[in-house]
Protein backbone atom coordinates (compact mmCIF):
# COMPACT_ATOMS: atom_id res chain seq x y z
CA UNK A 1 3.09 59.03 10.44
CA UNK A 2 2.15 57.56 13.56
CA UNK A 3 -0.09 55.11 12.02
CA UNK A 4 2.50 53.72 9.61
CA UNK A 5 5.22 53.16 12.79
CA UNK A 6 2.59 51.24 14.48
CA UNK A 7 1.29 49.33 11.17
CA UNK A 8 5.63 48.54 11.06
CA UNK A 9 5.73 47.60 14.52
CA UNK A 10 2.99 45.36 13.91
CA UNK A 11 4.72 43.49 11.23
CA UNK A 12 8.04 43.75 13.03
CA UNK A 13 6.39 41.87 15.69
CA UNK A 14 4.69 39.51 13.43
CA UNK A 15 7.79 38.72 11.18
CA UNK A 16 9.44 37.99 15.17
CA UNK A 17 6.56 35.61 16.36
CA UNK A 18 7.05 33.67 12.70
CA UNK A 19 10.55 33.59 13.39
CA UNK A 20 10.23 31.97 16.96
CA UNK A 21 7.82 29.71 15.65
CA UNK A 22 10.08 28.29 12.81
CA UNK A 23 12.68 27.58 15.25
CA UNK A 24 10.68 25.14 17.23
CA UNK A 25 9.68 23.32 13.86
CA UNK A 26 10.93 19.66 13.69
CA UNK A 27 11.10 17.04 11.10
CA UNK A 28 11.55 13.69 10.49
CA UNK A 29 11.49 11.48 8.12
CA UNK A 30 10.70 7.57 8.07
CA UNK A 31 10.43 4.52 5.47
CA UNK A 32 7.28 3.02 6.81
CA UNK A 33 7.60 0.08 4.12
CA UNK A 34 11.00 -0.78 5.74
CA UNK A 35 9.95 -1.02 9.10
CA UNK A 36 6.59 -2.80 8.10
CA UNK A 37 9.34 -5.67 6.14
CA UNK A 38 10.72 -5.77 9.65
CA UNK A 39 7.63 -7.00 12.03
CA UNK A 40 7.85 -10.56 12.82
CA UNK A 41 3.94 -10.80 11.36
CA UNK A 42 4.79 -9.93 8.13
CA UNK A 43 5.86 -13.79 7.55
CA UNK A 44 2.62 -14.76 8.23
CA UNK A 45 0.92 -12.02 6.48
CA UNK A 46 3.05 -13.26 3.56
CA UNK A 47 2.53 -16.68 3.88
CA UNK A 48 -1.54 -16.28 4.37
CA UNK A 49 -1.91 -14.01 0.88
CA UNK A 50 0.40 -16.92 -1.16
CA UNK A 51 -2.17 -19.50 0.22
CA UNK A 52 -5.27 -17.28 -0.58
CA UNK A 53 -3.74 -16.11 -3.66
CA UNK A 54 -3.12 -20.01 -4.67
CA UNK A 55 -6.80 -20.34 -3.74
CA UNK A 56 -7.71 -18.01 -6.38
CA UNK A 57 -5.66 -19.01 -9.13
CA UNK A 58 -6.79 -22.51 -8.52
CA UNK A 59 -10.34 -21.72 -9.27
CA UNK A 60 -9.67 -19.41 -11.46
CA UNK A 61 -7.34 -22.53 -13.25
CA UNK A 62 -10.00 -24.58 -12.70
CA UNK A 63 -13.16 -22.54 -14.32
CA UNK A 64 -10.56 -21.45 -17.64
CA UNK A 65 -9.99 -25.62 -17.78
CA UNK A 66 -13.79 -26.39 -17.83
CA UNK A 67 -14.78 -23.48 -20.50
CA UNK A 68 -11.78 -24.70 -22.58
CA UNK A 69 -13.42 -27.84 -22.49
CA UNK A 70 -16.89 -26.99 -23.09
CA UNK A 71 -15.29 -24.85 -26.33
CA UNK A 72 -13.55 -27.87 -27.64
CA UNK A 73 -16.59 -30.40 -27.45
CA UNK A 74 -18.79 -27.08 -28.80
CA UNK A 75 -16.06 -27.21 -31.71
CA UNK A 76 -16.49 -30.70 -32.50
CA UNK A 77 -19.71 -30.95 -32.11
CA UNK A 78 -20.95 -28.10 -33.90
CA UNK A 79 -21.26 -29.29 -37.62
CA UNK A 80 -23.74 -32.09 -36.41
CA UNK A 81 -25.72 -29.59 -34.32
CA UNK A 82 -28.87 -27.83 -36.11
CA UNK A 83 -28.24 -23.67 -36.46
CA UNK A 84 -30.84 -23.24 -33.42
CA UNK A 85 -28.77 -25.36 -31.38
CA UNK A 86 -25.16 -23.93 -32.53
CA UNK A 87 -26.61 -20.55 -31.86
CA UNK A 88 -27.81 -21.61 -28.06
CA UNK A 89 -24.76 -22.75 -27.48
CA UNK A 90 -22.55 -20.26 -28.78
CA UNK A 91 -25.13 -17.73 -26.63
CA UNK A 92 -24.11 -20.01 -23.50
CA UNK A 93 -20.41 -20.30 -24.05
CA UNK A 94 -20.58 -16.29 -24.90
CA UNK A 95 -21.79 -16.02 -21.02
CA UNK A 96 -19.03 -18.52 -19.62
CA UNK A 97 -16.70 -16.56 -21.60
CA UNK A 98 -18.10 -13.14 -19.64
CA UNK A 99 -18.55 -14.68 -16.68
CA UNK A 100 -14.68 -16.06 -16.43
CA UNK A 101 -13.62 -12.38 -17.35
CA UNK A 102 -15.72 -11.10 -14.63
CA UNK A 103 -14.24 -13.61 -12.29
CA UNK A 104 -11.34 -12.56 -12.82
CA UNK A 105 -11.65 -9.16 -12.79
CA UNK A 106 -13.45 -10.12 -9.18
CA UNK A 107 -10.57 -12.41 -8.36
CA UNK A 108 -8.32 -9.01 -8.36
CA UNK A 109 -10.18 -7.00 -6.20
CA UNK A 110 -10.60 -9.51 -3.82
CA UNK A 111 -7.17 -10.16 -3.42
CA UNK A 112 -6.18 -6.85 -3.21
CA UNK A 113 -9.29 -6.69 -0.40
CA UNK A 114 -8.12 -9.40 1.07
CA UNK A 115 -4.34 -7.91 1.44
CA UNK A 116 -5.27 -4.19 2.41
CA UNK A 117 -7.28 -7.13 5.50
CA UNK A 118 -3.94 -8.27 6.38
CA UNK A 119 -2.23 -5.44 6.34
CA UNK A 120 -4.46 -2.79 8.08
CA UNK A 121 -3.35 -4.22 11.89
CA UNK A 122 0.29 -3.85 10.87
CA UNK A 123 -0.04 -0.56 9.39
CA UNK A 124 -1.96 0.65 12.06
CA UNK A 125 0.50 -0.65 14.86
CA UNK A 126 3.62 1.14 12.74
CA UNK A 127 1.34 4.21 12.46
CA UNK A 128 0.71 4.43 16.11
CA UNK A 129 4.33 3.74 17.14
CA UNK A 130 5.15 6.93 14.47
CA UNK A 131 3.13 9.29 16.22
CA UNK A 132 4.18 8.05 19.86
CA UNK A 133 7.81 8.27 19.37
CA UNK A 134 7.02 11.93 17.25
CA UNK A 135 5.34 13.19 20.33
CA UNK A 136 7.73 12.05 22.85
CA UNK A 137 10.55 13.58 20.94
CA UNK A 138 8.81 16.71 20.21
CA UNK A 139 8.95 16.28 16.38
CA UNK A 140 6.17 18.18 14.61
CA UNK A 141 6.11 17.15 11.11
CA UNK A 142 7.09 13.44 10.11
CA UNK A 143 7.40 12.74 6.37
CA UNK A 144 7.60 9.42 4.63
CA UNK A 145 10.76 8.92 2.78
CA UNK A 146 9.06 8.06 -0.41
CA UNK A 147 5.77 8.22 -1.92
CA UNK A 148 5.80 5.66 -4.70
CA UNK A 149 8.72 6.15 -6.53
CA UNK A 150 9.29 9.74 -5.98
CA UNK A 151 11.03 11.15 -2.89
CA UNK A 152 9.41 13.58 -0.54
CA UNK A 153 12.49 14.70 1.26
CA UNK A 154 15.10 16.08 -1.27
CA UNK A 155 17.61 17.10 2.01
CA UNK A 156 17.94 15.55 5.77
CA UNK A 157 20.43 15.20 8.01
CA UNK A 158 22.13 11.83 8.46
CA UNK A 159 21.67 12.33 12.27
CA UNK A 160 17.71 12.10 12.29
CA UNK A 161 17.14 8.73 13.04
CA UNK A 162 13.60 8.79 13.88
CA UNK A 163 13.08 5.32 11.53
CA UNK A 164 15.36 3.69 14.45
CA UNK A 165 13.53 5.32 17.74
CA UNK A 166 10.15 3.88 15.35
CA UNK A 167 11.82 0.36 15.42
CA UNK A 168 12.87 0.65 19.40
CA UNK A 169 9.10 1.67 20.17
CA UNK A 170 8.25 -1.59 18.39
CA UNK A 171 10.95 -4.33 19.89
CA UNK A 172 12.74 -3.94 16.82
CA UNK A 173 16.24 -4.15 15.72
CA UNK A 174 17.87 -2.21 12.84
CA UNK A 175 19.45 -4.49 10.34
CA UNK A 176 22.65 -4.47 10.30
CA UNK A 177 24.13 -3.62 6.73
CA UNK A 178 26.87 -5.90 5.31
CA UNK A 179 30.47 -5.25 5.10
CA UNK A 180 31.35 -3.25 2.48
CA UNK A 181 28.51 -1.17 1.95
């Protein structure tokens, strides 16, 4: 008997010590896209990927031009061309052909490289600026208010503004929303 009071004292204390704890639990919730639109380098960041991604379309434009070419002259020229010949060049325009895809495939990557580049400063300033103004306001969880299309956080309250201490710890203002909204 006296080993079940103490084993329900024990829990008793435990189910107490979880209680306390969950009181001094505190979340948040943020939109780090929206304050990332809001950082005065994101018009450069902007600006810089249209000019490299102009870059890459232009070669890209440029290479699909000259294999378009080389197909067209193949095309007219193949009925005077002996089979060996046809065949060498059908074996050479084959590799353009590949080598084009594979540009393009490389194009991608190195765009999306070449973003995530841009990017990473920002993100990391935002991210930094998150975790400061969760530790000086005692928060101890901090959720993002979407991940992809799918919210994380199905109920808040409207009084958390933790997106808008975020903004103040960057010199940043919140929008202001239009009448009528």
């Amino acid at each position: 008997m006296m080993k079940v009071k103490v084993i329900l004292s024990a829990i008793a204390l435990l189910c107490v010590g979880f209680a306390a704890q969950a009181q001094e639990v505190k979340i948040g919730y943020t939109n780090v896209e929206f304050i990332m639109d809001l950082m005065p380098e994101m018009e450069q960041i902007a600006a810089d990927i249209k000019d490299y991604e102009t870059q890459l379309q232009t070669t890209l434009q440029i290479k699909g031009e000259d294999f378009q070419r080389q197909v067209q002259t193949f095309e007219q020229a193949s009925q005077t061309m002996t089979e060996e010949a046809r065949a060498a060049k059908v074996q050479e325009l084959t590799a353009l052909r590949d080598n084009l895809q594979k540009m393009e495939s490389d194009t991608q990557i190195s765009y999306q490289r070449k973003l995530g580049e841009l990017l990473s400063p920002v993100q990391t300033k935002v991210v930094n600026a998150i975790n400061a103004v969760a530790a000086e306001n005692n928060y101890t969880h901090i959720f993002a208010e979407s991940a992809g299309q799918a919210p994380i956080l199905l109920y808040t309250k409207e009084e958390d503004k933790f997106t808008e201490l975020v903004l103040a710890k960057l010199g940043l203002e919140m929008p202001v929303a239009p009448a009528g909204n």
